[in-house]
Protein backbone atom coordinates (compact mmCIF):
# COMPACT_ATOMS: atom_id res chain seq x y z
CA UNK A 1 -26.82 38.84 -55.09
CA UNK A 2 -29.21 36.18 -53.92
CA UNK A 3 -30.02 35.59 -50.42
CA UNK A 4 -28.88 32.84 -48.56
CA UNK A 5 -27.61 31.67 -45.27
CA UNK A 6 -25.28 29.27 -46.50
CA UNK A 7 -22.52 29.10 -49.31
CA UNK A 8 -22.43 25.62 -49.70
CA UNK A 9 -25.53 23.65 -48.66
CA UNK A 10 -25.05 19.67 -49.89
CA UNK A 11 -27.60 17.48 -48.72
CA UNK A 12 -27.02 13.36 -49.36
CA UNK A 13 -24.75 13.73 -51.77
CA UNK A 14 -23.05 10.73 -52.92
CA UNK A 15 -20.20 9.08 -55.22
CA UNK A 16 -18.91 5.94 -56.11
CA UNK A 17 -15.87 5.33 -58.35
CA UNK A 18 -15.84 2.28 -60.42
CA UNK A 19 -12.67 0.74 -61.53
CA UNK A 20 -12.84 -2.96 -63.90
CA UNK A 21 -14.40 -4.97 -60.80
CA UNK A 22 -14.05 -2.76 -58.11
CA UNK A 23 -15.83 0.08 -56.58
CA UNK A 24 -14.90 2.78 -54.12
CA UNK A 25 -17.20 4.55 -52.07
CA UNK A 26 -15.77 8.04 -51.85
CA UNK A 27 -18.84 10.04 -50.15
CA UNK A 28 -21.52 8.48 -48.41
CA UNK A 29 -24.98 10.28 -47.87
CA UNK A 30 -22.30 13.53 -47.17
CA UNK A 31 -24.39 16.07 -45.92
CA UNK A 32 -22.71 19.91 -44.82
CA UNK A 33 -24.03 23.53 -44.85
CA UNK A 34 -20.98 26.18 -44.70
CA UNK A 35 -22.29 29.24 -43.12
CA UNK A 36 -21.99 32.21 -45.27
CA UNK A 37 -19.22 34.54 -43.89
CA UNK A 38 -17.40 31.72 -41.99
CA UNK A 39 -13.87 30.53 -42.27
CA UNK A 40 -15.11 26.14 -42.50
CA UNK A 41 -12.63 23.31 -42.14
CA UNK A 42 -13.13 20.34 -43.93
CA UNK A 43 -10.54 17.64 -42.09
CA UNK A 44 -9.87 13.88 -42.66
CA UNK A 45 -7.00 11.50 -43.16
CA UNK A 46 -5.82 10.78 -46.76
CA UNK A 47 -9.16 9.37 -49.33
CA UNK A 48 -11.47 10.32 -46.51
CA UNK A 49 -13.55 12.38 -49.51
CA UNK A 50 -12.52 15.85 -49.05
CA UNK A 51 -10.88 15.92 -52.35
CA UNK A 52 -13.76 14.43 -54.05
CA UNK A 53 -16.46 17.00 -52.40
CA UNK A 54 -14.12 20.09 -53.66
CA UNK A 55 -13.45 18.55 -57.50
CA UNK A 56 -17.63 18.38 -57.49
CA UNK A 57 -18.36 21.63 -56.53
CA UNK A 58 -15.56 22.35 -59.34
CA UNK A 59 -17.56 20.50 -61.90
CA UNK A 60 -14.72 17.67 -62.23
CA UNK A 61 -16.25 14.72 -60.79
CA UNK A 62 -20.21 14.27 -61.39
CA UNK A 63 -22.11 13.26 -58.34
CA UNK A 64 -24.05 10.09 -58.48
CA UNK A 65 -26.83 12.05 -56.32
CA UNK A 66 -27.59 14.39 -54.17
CA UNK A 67 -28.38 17.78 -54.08
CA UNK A 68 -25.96 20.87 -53.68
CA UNK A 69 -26.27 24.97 -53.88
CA UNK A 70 -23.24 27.05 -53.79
CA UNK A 71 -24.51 30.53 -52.29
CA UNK A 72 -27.98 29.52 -53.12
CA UNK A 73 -28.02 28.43 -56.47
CA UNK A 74 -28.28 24.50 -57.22
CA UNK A 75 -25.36 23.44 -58.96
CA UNK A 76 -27.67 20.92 -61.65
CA UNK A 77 -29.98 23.90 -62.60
CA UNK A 78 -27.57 26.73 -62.53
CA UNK A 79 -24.05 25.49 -63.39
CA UNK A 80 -22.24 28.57 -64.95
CA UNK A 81 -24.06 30.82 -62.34
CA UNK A 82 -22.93 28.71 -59.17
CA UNK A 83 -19.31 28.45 -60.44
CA UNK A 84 -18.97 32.03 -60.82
CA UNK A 85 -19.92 32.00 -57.25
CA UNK A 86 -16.44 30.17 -56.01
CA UNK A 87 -12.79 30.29 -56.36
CA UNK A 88 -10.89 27.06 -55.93
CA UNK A 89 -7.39 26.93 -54.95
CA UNK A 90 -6.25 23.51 -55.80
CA UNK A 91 -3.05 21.35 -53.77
CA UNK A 92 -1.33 21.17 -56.94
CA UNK A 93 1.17 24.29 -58.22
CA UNK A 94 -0.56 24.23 -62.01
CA UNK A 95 0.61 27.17 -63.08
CA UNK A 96 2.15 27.81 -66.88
CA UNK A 97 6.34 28.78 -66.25
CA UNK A 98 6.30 30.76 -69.12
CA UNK A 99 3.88 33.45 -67.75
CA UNK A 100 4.24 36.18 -65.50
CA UNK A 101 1.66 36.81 -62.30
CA UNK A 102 0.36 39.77 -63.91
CA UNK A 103 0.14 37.66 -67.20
CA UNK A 104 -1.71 34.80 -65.65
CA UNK A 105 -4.03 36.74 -63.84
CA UNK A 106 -5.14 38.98 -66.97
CA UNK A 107 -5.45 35.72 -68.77
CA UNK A 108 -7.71 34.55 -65.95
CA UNK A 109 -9.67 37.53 -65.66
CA UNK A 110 -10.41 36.73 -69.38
CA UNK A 111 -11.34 33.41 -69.03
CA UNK A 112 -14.42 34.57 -67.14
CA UNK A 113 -15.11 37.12 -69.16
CA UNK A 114 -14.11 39.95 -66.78
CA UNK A 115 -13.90 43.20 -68.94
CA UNK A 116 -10.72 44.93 -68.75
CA UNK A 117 -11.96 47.59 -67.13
CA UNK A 118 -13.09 45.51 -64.28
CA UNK A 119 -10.23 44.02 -63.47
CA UNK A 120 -8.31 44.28 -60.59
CA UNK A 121 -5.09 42.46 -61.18
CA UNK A 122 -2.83 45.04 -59.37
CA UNK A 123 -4.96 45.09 -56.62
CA UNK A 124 -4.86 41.46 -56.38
CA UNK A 125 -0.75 41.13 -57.30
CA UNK A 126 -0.24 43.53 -54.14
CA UNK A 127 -2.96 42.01 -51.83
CA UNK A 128 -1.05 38.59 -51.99
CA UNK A 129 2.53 40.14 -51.60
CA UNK A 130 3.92 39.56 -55.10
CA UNK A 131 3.95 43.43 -56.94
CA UNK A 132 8.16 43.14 -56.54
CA UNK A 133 7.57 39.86 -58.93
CA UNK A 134 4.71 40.99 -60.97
CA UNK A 135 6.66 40.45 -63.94
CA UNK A 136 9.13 37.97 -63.35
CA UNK A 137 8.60 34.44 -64.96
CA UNK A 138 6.10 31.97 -62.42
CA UNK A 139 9.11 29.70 -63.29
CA UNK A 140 11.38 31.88 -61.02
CA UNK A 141 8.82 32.09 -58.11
CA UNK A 142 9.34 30.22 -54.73
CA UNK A 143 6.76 27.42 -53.58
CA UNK A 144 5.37 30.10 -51.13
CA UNK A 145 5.17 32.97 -53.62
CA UNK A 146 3.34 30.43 -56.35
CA UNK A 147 0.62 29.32 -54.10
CA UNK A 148 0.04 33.16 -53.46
CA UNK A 149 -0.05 33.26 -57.37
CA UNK A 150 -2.87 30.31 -57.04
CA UNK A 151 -4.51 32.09 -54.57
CA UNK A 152 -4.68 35.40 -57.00
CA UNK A 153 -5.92 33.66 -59.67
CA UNK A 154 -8.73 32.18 -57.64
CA UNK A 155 -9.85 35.80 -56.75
CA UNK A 156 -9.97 37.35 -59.74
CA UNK A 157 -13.60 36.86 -60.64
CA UNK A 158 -14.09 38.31 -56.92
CA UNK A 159 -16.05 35.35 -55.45
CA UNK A 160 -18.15 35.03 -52.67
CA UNK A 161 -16.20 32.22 -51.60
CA UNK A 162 -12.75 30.57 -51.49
CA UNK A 163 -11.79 26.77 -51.83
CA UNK A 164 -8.32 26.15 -50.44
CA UNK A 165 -7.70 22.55 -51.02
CA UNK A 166 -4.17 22.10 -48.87
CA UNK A 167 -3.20 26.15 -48.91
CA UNK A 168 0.26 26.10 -47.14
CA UNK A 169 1.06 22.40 -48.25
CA UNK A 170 5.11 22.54 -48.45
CA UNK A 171 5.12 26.24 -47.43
CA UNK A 172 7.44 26.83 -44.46
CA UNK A 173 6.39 28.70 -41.28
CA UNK A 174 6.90 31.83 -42.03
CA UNK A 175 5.22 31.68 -44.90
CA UNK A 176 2.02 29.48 -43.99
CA UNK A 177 1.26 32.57 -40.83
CA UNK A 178 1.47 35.02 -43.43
CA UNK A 179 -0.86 33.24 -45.52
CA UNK A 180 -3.11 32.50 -42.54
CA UNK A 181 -3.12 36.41 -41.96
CA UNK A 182 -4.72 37.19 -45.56
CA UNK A 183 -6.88 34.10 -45.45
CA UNK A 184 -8.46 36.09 -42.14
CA UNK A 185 -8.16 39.24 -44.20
CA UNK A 186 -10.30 38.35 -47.29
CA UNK A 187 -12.70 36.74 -44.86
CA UNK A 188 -13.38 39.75 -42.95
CA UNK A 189 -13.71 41.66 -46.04
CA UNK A 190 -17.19 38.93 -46.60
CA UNK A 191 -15.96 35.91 -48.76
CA UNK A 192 -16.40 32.93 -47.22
CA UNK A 193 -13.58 30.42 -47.02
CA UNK A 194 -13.40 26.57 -46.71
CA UNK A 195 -10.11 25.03 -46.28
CA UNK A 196 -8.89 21.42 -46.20
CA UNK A 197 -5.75 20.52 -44.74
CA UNK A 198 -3.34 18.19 -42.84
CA UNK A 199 -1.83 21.00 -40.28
CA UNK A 200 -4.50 20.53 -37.25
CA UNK A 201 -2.76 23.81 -35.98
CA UNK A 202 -3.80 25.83 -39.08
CA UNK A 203 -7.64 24.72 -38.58
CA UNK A 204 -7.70 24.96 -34.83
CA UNK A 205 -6.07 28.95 -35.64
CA UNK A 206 -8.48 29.56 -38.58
CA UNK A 207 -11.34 27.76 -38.48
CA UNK A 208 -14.93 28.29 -36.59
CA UNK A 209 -16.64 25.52 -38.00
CA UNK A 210 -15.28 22.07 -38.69
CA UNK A 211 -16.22 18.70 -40.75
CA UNK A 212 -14.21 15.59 -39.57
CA UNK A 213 -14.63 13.29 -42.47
CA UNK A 214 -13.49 9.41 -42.23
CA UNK A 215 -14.52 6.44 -45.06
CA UNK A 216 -16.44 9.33 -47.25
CA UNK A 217 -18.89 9.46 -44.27
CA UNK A 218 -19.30 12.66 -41.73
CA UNK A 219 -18.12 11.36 -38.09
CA UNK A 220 -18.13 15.04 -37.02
CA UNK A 221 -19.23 18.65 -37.79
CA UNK A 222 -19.66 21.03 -35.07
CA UNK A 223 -17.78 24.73 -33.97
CA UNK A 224 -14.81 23.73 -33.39
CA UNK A 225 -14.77 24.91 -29.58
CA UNK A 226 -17.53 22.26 -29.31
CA UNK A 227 -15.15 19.86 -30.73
CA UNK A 228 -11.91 20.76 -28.45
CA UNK A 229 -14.63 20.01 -25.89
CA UNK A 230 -15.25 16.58 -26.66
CA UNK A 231 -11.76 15.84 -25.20
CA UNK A 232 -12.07 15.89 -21.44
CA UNK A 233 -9.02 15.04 -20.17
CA UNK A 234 -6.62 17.71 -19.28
CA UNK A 235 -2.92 17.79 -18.34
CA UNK A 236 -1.50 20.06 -15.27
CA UNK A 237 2.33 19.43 -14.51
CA UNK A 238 3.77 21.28 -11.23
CA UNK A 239 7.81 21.53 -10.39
CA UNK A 240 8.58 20.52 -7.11
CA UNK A 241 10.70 21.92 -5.06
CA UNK A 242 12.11 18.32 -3.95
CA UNK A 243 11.45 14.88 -5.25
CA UNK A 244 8.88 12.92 -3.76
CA UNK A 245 6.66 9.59 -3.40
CA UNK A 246 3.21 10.13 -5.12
CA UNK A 247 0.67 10.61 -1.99
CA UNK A 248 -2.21 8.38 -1.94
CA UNK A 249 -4.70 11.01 -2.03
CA UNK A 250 -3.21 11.76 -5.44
CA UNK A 251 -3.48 8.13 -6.92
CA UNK A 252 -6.85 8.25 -7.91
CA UNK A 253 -5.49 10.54 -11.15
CA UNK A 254 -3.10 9.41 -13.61
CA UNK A 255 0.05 10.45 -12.11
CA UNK A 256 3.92 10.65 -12.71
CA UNK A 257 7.01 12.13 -11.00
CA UNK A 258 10.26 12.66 -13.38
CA UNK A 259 12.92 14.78 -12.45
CA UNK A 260 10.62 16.82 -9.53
CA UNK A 261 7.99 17.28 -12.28
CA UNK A 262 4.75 15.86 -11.00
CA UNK A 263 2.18 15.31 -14.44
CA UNK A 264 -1.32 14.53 -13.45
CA UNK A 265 -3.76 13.56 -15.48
CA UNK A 266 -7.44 14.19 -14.65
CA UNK A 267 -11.23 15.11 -16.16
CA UNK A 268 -12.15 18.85 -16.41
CA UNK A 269 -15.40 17.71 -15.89
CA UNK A 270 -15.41 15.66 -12.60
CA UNK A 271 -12.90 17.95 -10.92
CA UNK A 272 -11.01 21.59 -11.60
CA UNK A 273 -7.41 22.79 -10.81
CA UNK A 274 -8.02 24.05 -7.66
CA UNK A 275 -8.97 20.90 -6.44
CA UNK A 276 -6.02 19.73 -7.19
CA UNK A 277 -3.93 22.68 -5.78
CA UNK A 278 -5.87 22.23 -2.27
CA UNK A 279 -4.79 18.39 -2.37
CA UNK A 280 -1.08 19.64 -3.14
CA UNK A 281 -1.22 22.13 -0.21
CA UNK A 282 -2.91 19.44 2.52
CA UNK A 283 0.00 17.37 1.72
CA UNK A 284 2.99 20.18 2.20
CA UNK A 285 3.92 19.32 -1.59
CA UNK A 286 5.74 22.48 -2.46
CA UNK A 287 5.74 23.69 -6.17
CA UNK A 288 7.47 26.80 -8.29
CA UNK A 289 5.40 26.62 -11.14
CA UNK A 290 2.72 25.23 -13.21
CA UNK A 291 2.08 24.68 -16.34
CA UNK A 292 -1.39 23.55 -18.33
CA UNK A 293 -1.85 21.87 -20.99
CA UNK A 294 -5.32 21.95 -23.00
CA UNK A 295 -6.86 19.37 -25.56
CA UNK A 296 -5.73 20.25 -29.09
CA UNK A 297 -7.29 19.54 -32.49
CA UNK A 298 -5.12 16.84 -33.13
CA UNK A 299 -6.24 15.26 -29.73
CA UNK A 300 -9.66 15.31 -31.24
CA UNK A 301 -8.68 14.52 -34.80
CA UNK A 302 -6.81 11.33 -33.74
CA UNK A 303 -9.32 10.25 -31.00
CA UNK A 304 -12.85 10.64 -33.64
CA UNK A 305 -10.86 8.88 -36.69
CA UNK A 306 -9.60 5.92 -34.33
CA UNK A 307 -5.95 6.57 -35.68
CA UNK A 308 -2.82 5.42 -33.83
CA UNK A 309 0.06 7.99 -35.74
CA UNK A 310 0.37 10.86 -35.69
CA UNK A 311 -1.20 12.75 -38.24
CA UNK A 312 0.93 14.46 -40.87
């Protein structure tokens, strides 16, 4: 194995589709290094380019330029070396019906070559949680048990890193944690994984490192404690013993009173909680409890992309 720091290290890559008289930027002088042994997040609202970065490192869209290495080797120069070097798990459930897991995943193993003595498609069947359905038809599988199946064939080659392109899209939540758990699994057995997706709370659980992509262009890319970060404001609520005016020395935050529940808004980085609690106590406000509440990803998410929904 060659060594290198990074698994994926693009540097101004960028692509333009062309359609009759119109053109649509897609990436943008995209630059990213994934850090070999990291779990990466690559985030951004719908045609933001994630898609497009992930189908190039696949070999299904040609860049217009750019350079890119996949665990060192440049993906122009050393094609069927660098592809060997990933697994790609795409959003879509393309798996044949008329197959069973065990049967797909030999037939993968083949595709690549992979001698049959090599092969570890039992391993891989009971490392995803499907050796009860080994041999059932992929036709009879759940949603949740065929993106495990997706998953398995990715593996199969035994990759130093894993694409997840939308992993637990339509999975319910049962499910998605479990496949959180192996994602953290495989990654602390030393493949790297990069995942896209639309749940912020399976990045901010997963994810050290994160890209924020908008418009094919990078508008973030930092750990993503740095990025929680970026969002200062914080939200304490306390439950008052009695219902109450707001005090004046209290009207400098963002404040509200509903139903003896005093919400205050305020910067963690001008002032801290205590603060707070001492201007509570000078004023004989009484309180039972208090609850915290800190920035999330989707806090950041929303606030970098300038978007006013919610994202889903």
């Amino acid at each position: 194995m060659s060594d290198y720091i990074y698994s994926i290290d693009a540097k101004e890559v960028n692509k333009t589709f062309k359609k009759k008289l119109k053109e649509t930027i897609a990436l943008k002088n995209f630059n990213i290094q994934i850090k070999k042994g990291s779990i990466h997040g690559l985030l951004g609202p719908n045609g933001a380019g994630k898609s497009t970065f992930i189908n190039i490192l696949g070999g299904l869209v040609k860049k217009d330029k750019g350079n890119i290495k996949i665990c060192g080797l440049d993906i122009d120069t050393e094609t069927k070396k660098s592809k060997f070097k990933i697994g790609i798990v795409p959003q879509e459930l393309n798996i044949d019906p008329f197959f069973t897991p065990y049967e797909l995943l030999e037939l993968q193993a083949g595709l690549y070559g992979i001698k049959k003595n090599n092969r570890k498609t039992l391993e891989i069947i009971n490392n995803v949680g499907l050796t009860d359905q080994k041999d059932s038809y992929a036709r009879t599988l759940s949603g949740g048990m065929r993106r495990r199946l997706l998953i398995g064939k990715a593996l199969v080659h035994d990759p130093d890193m894993l694409i997840l392109d939308e992993p637990t899209a339509g999975v319910d939540i049962n499910l998605r944690k479990s496949l959180w758990e192996y994602i953290k699994k495989i990654n602390k057995l030393g493949t790297t994984v990069c995942l896209t997706t639309h749940y912020l709370e399976e990045a901010e659980q997963l994810c050290e490192y994160i890209t924020i992509l908008n418009d094919g262009e990078i508008i973030a890319n930092d750990t993503k404690n740095n990025l929680l970060n970026t969002i200062s404001t914080k939200k304490v609520s306390f439950f008052l013993e009695k219902h109450l005016a707001i005090p004046k020395s209290l009207q400098k935050f963002e404040c509200s009173i509903n139903e003896k529940i005093l919400t205050i808004l305020y910067d963690k980085n001008k002032i801290n909680l205590n603060k707070i609690i001492t201007i509570l106590n000078e004023e004989n406000i009484k309180f039972t409890e208090i609850n915290t509440y800190e920035s999330k990803l989707e806090d950041t998410f929303i606030k970098l992309t300038n978007l006013k929904e919610n994202y889903d």
